[in-house]
Protein backbone atom coordinates (compact mmCIF):
# COMPACT_ATOMS: atom_id res chain seq x y z
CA UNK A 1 7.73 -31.42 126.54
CA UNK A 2 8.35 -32.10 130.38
CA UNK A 3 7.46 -35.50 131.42
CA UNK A 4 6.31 -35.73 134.97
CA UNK A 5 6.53 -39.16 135.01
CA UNK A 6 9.64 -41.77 133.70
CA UNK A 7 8.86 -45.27 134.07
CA UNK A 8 9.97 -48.50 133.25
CA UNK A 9 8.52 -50.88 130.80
CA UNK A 10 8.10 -53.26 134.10
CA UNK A 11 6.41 -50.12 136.05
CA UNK A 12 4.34 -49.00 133.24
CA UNK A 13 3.02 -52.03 132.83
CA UNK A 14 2.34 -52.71 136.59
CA UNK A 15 0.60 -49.01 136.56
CA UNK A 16 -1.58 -49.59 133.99
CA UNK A 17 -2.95 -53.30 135.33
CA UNK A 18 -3.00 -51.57 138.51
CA UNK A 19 -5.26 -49.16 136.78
CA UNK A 20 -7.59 -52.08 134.51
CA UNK A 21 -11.24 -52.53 134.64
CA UNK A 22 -12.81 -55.62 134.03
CA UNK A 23 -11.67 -58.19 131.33
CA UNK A 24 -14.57 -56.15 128.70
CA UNK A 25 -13.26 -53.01 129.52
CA UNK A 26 -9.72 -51.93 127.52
CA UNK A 27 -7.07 -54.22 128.77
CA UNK A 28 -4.60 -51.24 128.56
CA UNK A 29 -0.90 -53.87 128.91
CA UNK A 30 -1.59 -54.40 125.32
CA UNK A 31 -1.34 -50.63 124.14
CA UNK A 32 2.03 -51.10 125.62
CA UNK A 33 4.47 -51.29 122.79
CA UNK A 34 2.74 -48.39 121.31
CA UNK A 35 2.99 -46.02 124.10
CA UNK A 36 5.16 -42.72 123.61
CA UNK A 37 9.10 -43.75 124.90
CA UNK A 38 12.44 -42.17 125.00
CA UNK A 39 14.85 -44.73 124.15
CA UNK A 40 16.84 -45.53 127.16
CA UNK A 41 17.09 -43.91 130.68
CA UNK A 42 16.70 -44.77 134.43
CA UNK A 43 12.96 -45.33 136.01
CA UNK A 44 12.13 -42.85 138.34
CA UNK A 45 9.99 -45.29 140.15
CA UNK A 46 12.28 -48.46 140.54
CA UNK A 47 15.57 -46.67 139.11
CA UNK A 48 15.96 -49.06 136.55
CA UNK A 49 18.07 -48.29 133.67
CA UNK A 50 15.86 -49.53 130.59
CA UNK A 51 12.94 -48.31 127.63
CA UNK A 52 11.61 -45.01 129.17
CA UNK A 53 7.82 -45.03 128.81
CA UNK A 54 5.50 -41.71 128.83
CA UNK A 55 3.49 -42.56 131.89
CA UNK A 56 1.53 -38.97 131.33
CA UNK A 57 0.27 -39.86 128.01
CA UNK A 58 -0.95 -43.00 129.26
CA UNK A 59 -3.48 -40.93 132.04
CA UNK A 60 -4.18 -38.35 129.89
CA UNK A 61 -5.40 -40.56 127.21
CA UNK A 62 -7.56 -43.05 129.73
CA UNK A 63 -8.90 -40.44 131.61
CA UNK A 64 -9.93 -38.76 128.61
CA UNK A 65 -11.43 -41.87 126.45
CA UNK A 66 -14.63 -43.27 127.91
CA UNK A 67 -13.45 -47.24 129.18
CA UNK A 68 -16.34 -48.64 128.22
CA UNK A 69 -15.55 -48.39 124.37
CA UNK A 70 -14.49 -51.45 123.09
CA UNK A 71 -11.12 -52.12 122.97
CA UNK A 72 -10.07 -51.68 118.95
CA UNK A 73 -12.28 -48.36 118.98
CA UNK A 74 -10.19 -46.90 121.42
CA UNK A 75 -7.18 -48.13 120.32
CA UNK A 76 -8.03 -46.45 117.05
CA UNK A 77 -8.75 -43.05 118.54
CA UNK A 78 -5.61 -43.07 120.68
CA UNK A 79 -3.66 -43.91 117.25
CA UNK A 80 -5.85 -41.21 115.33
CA UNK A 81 -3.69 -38.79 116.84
CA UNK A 82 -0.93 -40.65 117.11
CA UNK A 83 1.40 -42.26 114.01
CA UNK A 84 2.61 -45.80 114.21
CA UNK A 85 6.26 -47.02 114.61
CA UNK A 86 6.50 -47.83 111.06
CA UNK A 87 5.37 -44.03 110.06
CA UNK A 88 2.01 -45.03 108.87
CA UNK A 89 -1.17 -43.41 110.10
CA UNK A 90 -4.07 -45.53 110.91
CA UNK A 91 -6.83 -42.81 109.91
CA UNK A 92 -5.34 -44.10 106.18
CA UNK A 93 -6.75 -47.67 106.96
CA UNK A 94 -3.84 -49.14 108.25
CA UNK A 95 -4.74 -52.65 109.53
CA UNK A 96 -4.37 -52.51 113.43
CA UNK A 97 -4.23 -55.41 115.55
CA UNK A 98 -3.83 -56.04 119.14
CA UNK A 99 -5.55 -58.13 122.07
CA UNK A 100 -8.86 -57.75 123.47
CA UNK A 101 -12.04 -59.79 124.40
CA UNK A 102 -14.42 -61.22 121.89
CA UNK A 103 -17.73 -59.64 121.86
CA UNK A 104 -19.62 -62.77 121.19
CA UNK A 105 -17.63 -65.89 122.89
CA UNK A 106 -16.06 -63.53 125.68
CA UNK A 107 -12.85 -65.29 124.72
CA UNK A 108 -9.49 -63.42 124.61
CA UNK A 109 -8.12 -62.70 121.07
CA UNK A 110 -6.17 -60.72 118.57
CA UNK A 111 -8.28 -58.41 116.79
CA UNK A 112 -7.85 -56.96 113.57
CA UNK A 113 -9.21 -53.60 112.86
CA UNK A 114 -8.91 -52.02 109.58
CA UNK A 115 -9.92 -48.40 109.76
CA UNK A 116 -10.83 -45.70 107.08
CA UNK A 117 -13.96 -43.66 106.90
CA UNK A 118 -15.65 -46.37 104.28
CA UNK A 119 -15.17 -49.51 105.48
CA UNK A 120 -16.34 -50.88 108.70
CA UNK A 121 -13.99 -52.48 111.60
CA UNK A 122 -13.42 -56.20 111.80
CA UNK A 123 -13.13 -58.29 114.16
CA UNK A 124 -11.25 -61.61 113.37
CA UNK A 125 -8.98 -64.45 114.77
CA UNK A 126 -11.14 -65.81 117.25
CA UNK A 127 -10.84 -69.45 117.00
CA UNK A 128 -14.50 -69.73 118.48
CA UNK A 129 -16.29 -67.58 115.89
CA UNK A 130 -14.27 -66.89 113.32
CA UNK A 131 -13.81 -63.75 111.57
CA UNK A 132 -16.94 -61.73 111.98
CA UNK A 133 -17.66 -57.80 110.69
CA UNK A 134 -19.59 -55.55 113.54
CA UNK A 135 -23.32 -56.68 113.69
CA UNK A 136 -23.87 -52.88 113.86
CA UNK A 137 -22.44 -52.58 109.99
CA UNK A 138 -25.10 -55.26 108.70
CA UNK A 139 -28.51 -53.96 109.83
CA UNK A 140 -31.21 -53.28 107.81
CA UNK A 141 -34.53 -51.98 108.41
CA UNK A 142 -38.52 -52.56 108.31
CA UNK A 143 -40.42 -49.58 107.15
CA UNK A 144 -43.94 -49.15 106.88
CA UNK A 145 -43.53 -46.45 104.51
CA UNK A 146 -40.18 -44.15 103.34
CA UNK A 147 -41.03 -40.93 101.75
CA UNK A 148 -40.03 -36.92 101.38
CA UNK A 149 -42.21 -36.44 104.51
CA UNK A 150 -39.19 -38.06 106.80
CA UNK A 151 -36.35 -35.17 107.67
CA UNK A 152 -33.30 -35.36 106.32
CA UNK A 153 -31.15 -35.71 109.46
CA UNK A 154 -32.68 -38.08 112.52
CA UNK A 155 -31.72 -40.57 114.45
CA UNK A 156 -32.47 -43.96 115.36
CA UNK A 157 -32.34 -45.21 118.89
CA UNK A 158 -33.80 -48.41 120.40
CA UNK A 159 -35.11 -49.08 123.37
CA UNK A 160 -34.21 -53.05 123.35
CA UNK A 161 -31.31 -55.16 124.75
CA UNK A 162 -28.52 -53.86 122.83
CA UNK A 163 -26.67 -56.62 120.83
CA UNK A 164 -25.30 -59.36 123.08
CA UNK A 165 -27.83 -58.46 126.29
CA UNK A 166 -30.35 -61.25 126.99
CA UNK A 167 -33.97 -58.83 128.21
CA UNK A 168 -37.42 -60.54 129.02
CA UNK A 169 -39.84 -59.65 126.96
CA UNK A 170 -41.43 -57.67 129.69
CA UNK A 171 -38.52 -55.54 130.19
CA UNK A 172 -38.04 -54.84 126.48
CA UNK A 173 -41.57 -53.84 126.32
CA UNK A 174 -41.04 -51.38 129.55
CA UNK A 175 -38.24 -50.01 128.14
CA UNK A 176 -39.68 -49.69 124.74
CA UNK A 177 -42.42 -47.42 125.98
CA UNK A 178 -40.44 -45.14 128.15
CA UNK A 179 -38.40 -44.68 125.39
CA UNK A 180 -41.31 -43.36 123.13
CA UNK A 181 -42.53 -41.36 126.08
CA UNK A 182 -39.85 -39.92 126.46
CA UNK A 183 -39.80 -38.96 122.82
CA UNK A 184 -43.14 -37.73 122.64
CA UNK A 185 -42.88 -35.42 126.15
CA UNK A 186 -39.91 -33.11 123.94
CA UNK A 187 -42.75 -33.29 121.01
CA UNK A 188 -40.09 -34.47 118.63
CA UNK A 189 -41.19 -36.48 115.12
CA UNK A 190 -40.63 -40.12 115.83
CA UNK A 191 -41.47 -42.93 113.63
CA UNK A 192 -41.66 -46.47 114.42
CA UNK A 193 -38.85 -48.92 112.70
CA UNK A 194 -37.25 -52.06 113.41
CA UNK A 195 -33.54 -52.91 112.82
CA UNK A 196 -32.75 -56.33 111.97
CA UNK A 197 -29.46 -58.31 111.41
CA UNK A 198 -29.99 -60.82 108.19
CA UNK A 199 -27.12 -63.03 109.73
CA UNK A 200 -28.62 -63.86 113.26
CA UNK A 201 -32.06 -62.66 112.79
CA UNK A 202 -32.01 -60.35 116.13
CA UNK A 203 -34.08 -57.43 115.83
CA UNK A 204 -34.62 -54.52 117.69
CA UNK A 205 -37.85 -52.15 117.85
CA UNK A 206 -36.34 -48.80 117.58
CA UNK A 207 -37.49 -45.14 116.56
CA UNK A 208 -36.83 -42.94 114.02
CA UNK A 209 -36.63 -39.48 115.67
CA UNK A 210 -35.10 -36.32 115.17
CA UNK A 211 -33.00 -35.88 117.79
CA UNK A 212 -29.33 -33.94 117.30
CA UNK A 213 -26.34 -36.60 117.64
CA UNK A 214 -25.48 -35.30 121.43
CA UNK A 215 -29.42 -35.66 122.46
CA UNK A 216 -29.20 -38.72 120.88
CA UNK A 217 -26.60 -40.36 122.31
CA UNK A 218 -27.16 -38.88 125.95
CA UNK A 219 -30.64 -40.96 125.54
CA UNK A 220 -29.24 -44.26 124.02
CA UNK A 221 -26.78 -44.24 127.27
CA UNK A 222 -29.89 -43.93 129.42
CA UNK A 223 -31.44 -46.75 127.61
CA UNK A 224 -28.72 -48.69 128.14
CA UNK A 225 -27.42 -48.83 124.33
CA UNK A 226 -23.84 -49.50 122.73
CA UNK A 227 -24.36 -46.97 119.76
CA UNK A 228 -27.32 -45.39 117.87
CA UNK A 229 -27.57 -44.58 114.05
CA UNK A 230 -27.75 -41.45 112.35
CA UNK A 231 -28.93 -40.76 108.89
CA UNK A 232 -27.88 -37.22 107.65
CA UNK A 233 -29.00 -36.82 103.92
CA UNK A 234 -29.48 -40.59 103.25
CA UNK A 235 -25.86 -41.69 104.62
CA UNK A 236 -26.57 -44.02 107.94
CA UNK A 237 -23.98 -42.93 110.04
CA UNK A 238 -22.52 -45.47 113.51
CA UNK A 239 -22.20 -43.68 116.34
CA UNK A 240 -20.80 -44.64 119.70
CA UNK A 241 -23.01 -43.70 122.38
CA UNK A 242 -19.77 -43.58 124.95
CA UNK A 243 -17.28 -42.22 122.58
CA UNK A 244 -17.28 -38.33 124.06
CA UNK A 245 -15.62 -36.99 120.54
CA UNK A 246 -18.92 -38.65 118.80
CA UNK A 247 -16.94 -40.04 115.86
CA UNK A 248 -19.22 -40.88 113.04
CA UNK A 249 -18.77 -43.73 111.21
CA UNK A 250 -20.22 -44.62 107.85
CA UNK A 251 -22.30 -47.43 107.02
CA UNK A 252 -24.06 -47.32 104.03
CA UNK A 253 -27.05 -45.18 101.78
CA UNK A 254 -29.68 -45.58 104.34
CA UNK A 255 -32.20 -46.15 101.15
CA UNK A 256 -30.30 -49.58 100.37
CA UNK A 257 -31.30 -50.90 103.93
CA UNK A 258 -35.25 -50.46 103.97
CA UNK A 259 -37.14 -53.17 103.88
CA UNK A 260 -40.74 -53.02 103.38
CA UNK A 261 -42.67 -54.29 105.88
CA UNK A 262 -44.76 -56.48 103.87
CA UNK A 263 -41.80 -58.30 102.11
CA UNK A 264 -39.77 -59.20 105.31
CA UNK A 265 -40.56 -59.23 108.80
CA UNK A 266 -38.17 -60.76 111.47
CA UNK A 267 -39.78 -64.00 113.42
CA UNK A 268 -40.40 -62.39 116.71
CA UNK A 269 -43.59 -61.81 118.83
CA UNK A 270 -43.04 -58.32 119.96
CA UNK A 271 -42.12 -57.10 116.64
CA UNK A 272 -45.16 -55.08 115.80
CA UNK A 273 -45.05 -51.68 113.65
């Protein structure tokens, strides 16, 4: 393989925070020790005799990978096709750790990620909150009804803050509608839900519509959302809205997280079905 580019560990490291979003954006230093190297050689950039780093993988995979994926997702896909140092394959659910920002105190932490196509990915060792498993992984939902008239593959995209956004109510609302207009102009099936979290009590109005996963995703990024669910005979499926290869990740039988409407309903105003 010809490597256009031989760089330091130094170099490689000033390239890449050269190259670094914001602080909740992929701080890409910390993919560092796991970047494709030749052992030893001279930098072409600083002539440097020292660990030769891959600078070319590094661009290919960041300009390939959407930034805006959390950090352990992306670490994950780079490592899907990639096998560790220690010859074991993360797709196997290898635990994975590395730095990255904490979704929920913003503070800067190790995070553990164990990946396999059954369990969900952690996030832990944040002295603030403590470990914590992916709000998205806990959800359950109010149904008026659940029956054979519902398709067996739709999706479920909201219209509301996403988890972690502060919206007025008013803005919600607004979004909310355009959201089932939106729906309704492509004369799709679309039935009102609302997805809860049993932990924090945040809900969010969303519809039931059956949308493919690309149409679906392409409107959760209008609406401003981190991922949208999929149910595809009965299995809720995770999907990223930003992750371009669409990875699907498994949550549970969607069956086991309906709730009646009449049994629990989340303390919120707007929360109507």
């Amino acid at each position: 393989m010809h490597i256009k580019n031989k760089y330091c560990s130094q170099c490689t490291e000033n390239l890449i925070y050269k190259w670094n979003g914001s602080p909740h954006d992929i701080t890409y230093h910390t993919l560092l020790p796991i970047l494709p190297k030749i052992i030893s050689g001279r930098c072409e950039k600083c002539n440097a005799k020292d660990t030769i780093y891959n600078t070319d993988i590094v661009w290919k995979r960041t300009t390939n990978i959407n930034t805006k994926l959390t950090l352990k997702y992306w670490g994950l896909q780079l490592l899907y096709q990639q096998q560790h140092k220690h010859n074991r394959n993360y797709t196997k659910g290898y635990p994975y750790y590395c730095e990255g920002w904490c979704k929920y105190c913003k503070n800067l932490i190790n995070i553990s990620a164990f990946y396999s196509k059954n369990t969900p990915p952690y996030m832990s060792n944040c002295i603030e909150c403590g470990p914590k498993v992916e709000p998205y992984y806990e959800t359950r939902f109010i149904i008026k009804q659940y029956d054979n008239s519902w398709p067996k593959t739709f999706a479920i995209i909201s219209g509301y803050a996403t988890t972690g956004q502060k919206w007025t109510d008013t803005t919600n609302c607004n979004s909310d509608h355009k959201l089932h207009k939106l729906i309704s102009s492509r004369k799709k099936w679309a039935q009102r839900l609302i997805g809860y979290s049993p932990t924090t009590g945040h809900n969010e109005p969303s519809w039931a519509t059956n949308f493919s996963i690309a149409d679906a995703c392409y409107i959760g990024k209008i609406f401003m959302q981190d991922a949208i669910y999929y149910v595809k005979n009965n299995k809720l499926l995770l999907i990223y809205c930003n992750d371009p290869q669409r990875q699907q990740f498994y949550v549970d039988q969607f069956r086991t997280r309906i709730d009646l409407h009449n049994k629990i309903i989340p303390d919120k105003k707007s929360t109507k079905l």
